[in-house]
Protein backbone atom coordinates (compact mmCIF):
# COMPACT_ATOMS: atom_id res chain seq x y z
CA UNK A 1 -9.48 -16.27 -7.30
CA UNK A 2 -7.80 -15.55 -10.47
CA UNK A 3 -5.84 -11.83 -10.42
CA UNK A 4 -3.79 -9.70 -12.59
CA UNK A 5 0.04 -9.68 -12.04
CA UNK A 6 0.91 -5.96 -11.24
CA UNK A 7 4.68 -5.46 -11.85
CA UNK A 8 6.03 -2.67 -8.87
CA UNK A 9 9.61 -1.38 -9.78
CA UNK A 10 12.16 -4.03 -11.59
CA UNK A 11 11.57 -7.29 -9.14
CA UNK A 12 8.55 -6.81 -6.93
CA UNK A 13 5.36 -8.48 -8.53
CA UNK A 14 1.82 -8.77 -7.22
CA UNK A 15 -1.02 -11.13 -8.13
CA UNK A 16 -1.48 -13.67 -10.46
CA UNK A 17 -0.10 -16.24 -7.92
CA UNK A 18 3.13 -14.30 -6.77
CA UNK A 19 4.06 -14.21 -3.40
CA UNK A 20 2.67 -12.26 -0.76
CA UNK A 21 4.19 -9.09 -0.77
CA UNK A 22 4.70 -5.83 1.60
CA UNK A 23 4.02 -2.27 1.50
CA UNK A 24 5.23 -0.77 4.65
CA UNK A 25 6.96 2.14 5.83
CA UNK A 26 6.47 5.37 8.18
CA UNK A 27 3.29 7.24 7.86
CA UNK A 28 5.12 10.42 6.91
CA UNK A 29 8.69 11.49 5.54
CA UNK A 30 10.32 12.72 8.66
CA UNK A 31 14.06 13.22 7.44
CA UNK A 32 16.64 11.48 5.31
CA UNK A 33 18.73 9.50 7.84
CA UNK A 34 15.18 8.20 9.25
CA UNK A 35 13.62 6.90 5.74
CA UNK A 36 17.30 5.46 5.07
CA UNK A 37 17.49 3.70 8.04
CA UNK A 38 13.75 2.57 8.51
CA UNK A 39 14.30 1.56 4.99
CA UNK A 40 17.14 -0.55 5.48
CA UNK A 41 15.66 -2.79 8.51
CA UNK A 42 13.19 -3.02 6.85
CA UNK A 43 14.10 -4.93 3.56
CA UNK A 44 16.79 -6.95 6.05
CA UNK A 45 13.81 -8.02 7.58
CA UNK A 46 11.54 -8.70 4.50
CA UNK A 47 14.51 -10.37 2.31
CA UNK A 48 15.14 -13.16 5.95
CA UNK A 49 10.90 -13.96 5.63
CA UNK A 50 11.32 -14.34 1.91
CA UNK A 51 8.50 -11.49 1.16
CA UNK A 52 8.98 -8.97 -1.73
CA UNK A 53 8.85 -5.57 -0.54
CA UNK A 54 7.75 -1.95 -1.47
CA UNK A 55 8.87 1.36 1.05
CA UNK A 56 6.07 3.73 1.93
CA UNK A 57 6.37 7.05 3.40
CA UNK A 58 3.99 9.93 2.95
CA UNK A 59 5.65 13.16 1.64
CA UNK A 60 2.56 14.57 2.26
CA UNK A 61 -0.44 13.88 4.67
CA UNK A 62 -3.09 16.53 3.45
CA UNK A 63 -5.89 14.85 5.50
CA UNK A 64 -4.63 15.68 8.63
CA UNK A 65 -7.15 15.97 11.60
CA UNK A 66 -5.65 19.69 12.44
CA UNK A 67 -3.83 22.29 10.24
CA UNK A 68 -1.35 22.69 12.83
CA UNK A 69 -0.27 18.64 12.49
CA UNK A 70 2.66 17.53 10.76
CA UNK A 71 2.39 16.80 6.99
CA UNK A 72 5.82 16.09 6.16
CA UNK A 73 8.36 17.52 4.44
CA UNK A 74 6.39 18.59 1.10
CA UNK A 75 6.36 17.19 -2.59
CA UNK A 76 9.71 17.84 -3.87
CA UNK A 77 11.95 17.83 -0.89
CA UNK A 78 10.06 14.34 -0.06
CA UNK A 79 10.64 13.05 -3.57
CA UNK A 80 13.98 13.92 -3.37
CA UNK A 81 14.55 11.51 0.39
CA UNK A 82 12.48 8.82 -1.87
CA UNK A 83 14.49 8.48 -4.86
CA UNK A 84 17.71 7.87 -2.13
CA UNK A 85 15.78 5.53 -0.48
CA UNK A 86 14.98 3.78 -4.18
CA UNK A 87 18.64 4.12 -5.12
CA UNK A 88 20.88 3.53 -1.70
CA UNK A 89 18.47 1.03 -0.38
CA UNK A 90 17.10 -0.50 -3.40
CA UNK A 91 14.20 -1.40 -2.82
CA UNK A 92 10.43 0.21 -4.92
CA UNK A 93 9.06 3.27 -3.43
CA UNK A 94 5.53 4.45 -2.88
CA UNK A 95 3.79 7.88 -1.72
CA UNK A 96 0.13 9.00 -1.90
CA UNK A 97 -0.50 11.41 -4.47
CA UNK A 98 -3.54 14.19 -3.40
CA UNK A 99 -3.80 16.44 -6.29
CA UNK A 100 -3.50 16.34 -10.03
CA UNK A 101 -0.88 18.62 -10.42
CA UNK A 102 1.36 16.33 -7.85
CA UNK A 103 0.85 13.01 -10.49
CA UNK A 104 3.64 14.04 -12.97
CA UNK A 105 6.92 15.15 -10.59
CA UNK A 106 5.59 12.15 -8.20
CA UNK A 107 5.76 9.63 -11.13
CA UNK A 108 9.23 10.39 -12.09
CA UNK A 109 10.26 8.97 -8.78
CA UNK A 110 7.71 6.55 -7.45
CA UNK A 111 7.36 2.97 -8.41
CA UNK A 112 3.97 3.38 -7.25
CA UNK A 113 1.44 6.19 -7.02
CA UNK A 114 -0.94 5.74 -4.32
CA UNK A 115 -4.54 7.46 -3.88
CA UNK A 116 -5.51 8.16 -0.73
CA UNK A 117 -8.77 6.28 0.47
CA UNK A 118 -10.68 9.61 0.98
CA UNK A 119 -9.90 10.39 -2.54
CA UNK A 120 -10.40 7.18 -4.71
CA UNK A 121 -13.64 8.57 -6.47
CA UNK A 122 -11.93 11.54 -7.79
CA UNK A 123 -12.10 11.23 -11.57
CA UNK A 124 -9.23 13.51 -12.52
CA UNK A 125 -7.02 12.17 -10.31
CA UNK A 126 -7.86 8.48 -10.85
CA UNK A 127 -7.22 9.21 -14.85
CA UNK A 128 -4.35 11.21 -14.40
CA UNK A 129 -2.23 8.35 -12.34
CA UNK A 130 -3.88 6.22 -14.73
CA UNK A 131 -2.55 7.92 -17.87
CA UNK A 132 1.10 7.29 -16.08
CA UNK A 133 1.21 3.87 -17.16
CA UNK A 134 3.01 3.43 -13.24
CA UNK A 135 1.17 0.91 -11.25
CA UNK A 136 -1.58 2.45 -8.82
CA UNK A 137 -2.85 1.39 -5.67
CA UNK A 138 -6.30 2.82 -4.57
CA UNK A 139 -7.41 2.76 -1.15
CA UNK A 140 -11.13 2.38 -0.83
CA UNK A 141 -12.79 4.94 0.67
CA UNK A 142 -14.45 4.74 4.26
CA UNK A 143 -17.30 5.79 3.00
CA UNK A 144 -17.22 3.29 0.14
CA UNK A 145 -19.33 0.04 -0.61
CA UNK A 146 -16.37 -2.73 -1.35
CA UNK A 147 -18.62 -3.62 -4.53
CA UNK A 148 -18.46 -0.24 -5.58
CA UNK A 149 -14.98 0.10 -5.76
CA UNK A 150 -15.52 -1.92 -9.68
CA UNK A 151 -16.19 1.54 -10.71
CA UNK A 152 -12.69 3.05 -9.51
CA UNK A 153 -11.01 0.53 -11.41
CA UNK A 154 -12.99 0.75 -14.27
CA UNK A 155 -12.23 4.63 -14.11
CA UNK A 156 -8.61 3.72 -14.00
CA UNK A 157 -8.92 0.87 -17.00
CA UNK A 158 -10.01 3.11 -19.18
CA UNK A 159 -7.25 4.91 -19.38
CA UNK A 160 -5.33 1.59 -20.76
CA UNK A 161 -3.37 0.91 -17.86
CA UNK A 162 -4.76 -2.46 -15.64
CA UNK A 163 -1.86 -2.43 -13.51
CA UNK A 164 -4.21 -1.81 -10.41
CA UNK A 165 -4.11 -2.62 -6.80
CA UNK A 166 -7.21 -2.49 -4.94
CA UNK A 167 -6.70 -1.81 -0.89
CA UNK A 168 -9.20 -2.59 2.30
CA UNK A 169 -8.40 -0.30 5.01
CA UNK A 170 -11.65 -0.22 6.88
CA UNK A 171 -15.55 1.43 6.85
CA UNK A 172 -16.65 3.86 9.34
CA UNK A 173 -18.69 2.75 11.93
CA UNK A 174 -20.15 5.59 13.86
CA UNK A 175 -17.79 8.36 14.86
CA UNK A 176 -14.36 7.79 15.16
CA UNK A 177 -14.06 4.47 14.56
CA UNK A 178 -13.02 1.82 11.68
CA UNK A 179 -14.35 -1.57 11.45
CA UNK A 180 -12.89 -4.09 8.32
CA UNK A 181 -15.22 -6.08 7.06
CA UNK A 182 -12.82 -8.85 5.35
CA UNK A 183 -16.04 -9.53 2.72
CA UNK A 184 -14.85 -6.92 0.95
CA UNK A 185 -11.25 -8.69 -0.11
CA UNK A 186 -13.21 -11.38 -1.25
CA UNK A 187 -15.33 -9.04 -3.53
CA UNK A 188 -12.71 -6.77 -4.52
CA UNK A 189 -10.77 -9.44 -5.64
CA UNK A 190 -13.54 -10.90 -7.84
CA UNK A 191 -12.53 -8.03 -9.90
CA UNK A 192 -9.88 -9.46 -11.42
CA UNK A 193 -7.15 -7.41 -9.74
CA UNK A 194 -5.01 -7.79 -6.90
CA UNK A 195 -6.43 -7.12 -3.42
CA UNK A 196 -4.07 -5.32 -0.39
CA UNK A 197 -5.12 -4.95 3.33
CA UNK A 198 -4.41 -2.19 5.61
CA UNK A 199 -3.84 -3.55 8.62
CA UNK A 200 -2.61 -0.49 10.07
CA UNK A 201 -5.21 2.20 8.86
CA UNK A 202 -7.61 -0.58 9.89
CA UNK A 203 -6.93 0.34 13.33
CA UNK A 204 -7.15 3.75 12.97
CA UNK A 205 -9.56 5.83 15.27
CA UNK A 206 -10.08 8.87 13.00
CA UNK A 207 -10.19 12.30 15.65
CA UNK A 208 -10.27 10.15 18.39
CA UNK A 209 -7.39 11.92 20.04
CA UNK A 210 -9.30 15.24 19.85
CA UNK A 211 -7.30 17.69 17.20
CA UNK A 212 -5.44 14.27 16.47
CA UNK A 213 -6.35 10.61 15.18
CA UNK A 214 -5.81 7.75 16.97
CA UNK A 215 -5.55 3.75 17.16
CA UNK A 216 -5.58 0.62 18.72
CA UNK A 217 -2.41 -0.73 17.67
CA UNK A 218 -3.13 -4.24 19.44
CA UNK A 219 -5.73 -5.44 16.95
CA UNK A 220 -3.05 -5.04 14.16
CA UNK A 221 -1.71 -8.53 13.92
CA UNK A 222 -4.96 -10.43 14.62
CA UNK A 223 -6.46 -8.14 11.54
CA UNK A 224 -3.23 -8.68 9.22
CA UNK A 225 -3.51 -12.53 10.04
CA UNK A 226 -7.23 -12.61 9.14
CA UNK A 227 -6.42 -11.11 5.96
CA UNK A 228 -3.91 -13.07 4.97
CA UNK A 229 -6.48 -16.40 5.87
CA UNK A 230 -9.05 -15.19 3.76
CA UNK A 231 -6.74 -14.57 0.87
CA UNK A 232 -4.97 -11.60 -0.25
CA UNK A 233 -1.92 -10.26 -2.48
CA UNK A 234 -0.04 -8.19 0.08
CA UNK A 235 -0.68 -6.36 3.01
CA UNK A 236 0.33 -2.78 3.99
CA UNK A 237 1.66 -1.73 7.35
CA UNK A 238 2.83 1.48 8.31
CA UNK A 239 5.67 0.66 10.29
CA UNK A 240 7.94 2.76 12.77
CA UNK A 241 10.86 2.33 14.75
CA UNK A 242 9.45 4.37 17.61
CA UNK A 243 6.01 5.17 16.97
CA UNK A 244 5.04 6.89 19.87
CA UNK A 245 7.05 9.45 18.98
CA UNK A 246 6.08 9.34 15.48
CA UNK A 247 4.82 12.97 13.99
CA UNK A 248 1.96 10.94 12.18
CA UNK A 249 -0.41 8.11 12.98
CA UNK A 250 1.66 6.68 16.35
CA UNK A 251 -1.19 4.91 17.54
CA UNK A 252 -1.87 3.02 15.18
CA UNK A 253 1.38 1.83 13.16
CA UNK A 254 3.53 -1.48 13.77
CA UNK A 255 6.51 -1.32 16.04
CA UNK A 256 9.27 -2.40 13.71
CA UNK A 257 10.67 -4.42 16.30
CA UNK A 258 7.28 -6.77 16.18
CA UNK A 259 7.33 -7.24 12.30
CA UNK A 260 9.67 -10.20 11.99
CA UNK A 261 7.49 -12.18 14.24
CA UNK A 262 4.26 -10.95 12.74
CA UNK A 263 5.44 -11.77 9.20
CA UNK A 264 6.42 -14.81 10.04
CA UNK A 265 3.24 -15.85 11.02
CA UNK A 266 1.35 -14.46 8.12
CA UNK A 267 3.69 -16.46 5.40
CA UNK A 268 2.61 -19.70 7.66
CA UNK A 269 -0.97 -18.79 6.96
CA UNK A 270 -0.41 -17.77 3.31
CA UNK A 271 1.11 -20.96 2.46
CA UNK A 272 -1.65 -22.83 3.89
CA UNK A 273 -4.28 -20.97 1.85
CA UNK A 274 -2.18 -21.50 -0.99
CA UNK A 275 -2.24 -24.85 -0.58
CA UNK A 276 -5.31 -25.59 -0.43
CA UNK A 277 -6.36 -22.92 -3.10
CA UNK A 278 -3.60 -22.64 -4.80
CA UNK A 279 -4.04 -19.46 -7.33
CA UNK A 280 -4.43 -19.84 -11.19
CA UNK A 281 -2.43 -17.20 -12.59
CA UNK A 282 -3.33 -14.79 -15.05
CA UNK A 283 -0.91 -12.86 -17.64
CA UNK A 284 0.55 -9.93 -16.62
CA UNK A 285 -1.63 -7.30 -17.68
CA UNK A 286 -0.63 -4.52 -20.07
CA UNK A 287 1.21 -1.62 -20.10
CA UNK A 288 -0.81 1.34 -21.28
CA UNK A 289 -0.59 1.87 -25.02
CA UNK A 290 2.45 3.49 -26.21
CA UNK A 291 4.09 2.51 -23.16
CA UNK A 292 7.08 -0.55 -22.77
CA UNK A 293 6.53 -3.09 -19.87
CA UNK A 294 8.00 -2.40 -16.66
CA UNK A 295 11.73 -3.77 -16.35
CA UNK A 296 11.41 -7.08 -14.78
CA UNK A 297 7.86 -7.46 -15.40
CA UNK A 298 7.03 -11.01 -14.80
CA UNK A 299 9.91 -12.18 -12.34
CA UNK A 300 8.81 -13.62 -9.22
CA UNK A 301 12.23 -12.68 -6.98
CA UNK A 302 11.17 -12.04 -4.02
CA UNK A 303 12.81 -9.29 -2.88
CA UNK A 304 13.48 -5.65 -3.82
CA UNK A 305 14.23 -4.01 -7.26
């Protein structure tokens, strides 16, 4: 299926027939020295499976289970840890944004702006990212139709920027539980843009640890690899060093130590899917009026900015 390119940072591209790509990080911010060093394994380890790569990390997690859960370290203290890990590691960078007033500071920083899947019908927010011109990548909602998700990105087109990724991270099925019904990267992608799965939210057992959410970790790599077989642009995986002592979504995110392994399985798949569909690429769409193209728009590098 024929996508956009989306352009993230000055070397990362997605869509359009670029290579399958990576958004991963730690579910929240948790200090400097952490987000440096998670940051730094984890482009060595991107940059030795040949897979462009994007670093994720939450400076805020509003949609906490309990008040009294960690969010992280707050919008300008996080933004601060993100633009070192953007300059010392090199590498894109990309947060969730929650609220409109968080859209301007966040894009002076992020390569990326993210909206959070429980938020990806909210109309100011969706223009207000969109009026950026930064790339955005909407999570669909758990409560969302994957067919329905046309009208997100149309409330994100209009705005003039098309530089629009489109994530699965699972529907809810019954109470406290995900299921991901891989239909819906075949229909998001008939879209036109670029399609991402979740394989770690996937997995996610919202309040199933009481005041806290939990997952079933195990069922991460079989999901990523069934993505990656039906055809997508990237995939996105929180990753941790040591997530069971992680502040935020343990259960559920990658060990870092298992990612070599597991990407190397999912660029064998790719390439096979590529082969026998190989993509027809599209131009790279364009930047919102009055706005240049993105430094290195275009390049296929794998790699980081």
């Amino acid at each position: 299926m024929k996508t956009r390119q989306v352009c993230i940072g000055s070397g990362v591209v997605i869509g359009g027939g670029a290579p399958l790509a990576l958004i991963a990080g730690p579910c929240a911010i948790e200090s400097p020295q952490h987000a440096l060093e998670t940051a730094f394994a984890l482009k060595e380890i991107a940059a030795a499976a040949g897979v462009p790569f994007i670093y994720k990390s939450s400076f805020d997690k509003a949609n906490r289970t309990s008040h009294t859960s960690y969010r992280g370290p707050g919008l300008h203290a996080g933004l601060a840890i993100l633009q070192r890990v953007r300059q010392d590691v090199g590498v894109p960078v990309t947060s969730d944004v929650h609220e409109v007033a968080q859209v301007a500071p966040a894009a002076e920083v992020l390569d990326l702006l993210q909206v959070p899947a429980f938020l990806c019908r909210q109309t100011d927010l969706l223009l207000a990212v969109g009026h950026t011109g930064k790339p955005v990548n909407v999570k669909k909602g758990q409560f969302l139709a994957p067919w329905d998700m046309q009208y997100v990105a149309r409330k994100l087109a209009s705005t003039g920027n098309e530089q629009i990724l489109l994530t699965e991270r699972g529907a809810t099925f019954g109470y406290n539980n995900l299921v991901a019904d891989l239909r819906a990267l075949a229909i998001m992608r008939g879209f036109g843009y670029p399609v991402v799965f979740d394989a770690t939210h996937s997995v996610q057992l919202p309040g199933g640890a009481g005041g806290a959410s939990s997952g079933q970790r195990q069922f991460v790599a079989p999901l990523a690899r069934a993505a990656v077989a039906v055809g997508v642009d990237a995939l996105f995986m929180e990753v941790h060093p040591d997530p069971d002592r992680a502040p935020s979504d343990g259960p559920n995110m990658l060990r870092l130590a298992d990612l070599p392994a597991l990407l190397a399985q999912v660029c064998a798949i790719d390439a096979i899917v590529r082969q026998a569909h190989p993509p027809d690429p599209l131009p790279a769409a364009s930047p919102a009026p009055g706005r240049p193209p993105a430094a290195g728009c275009g390049s296929r590098a794998p790699g980081a900015a």
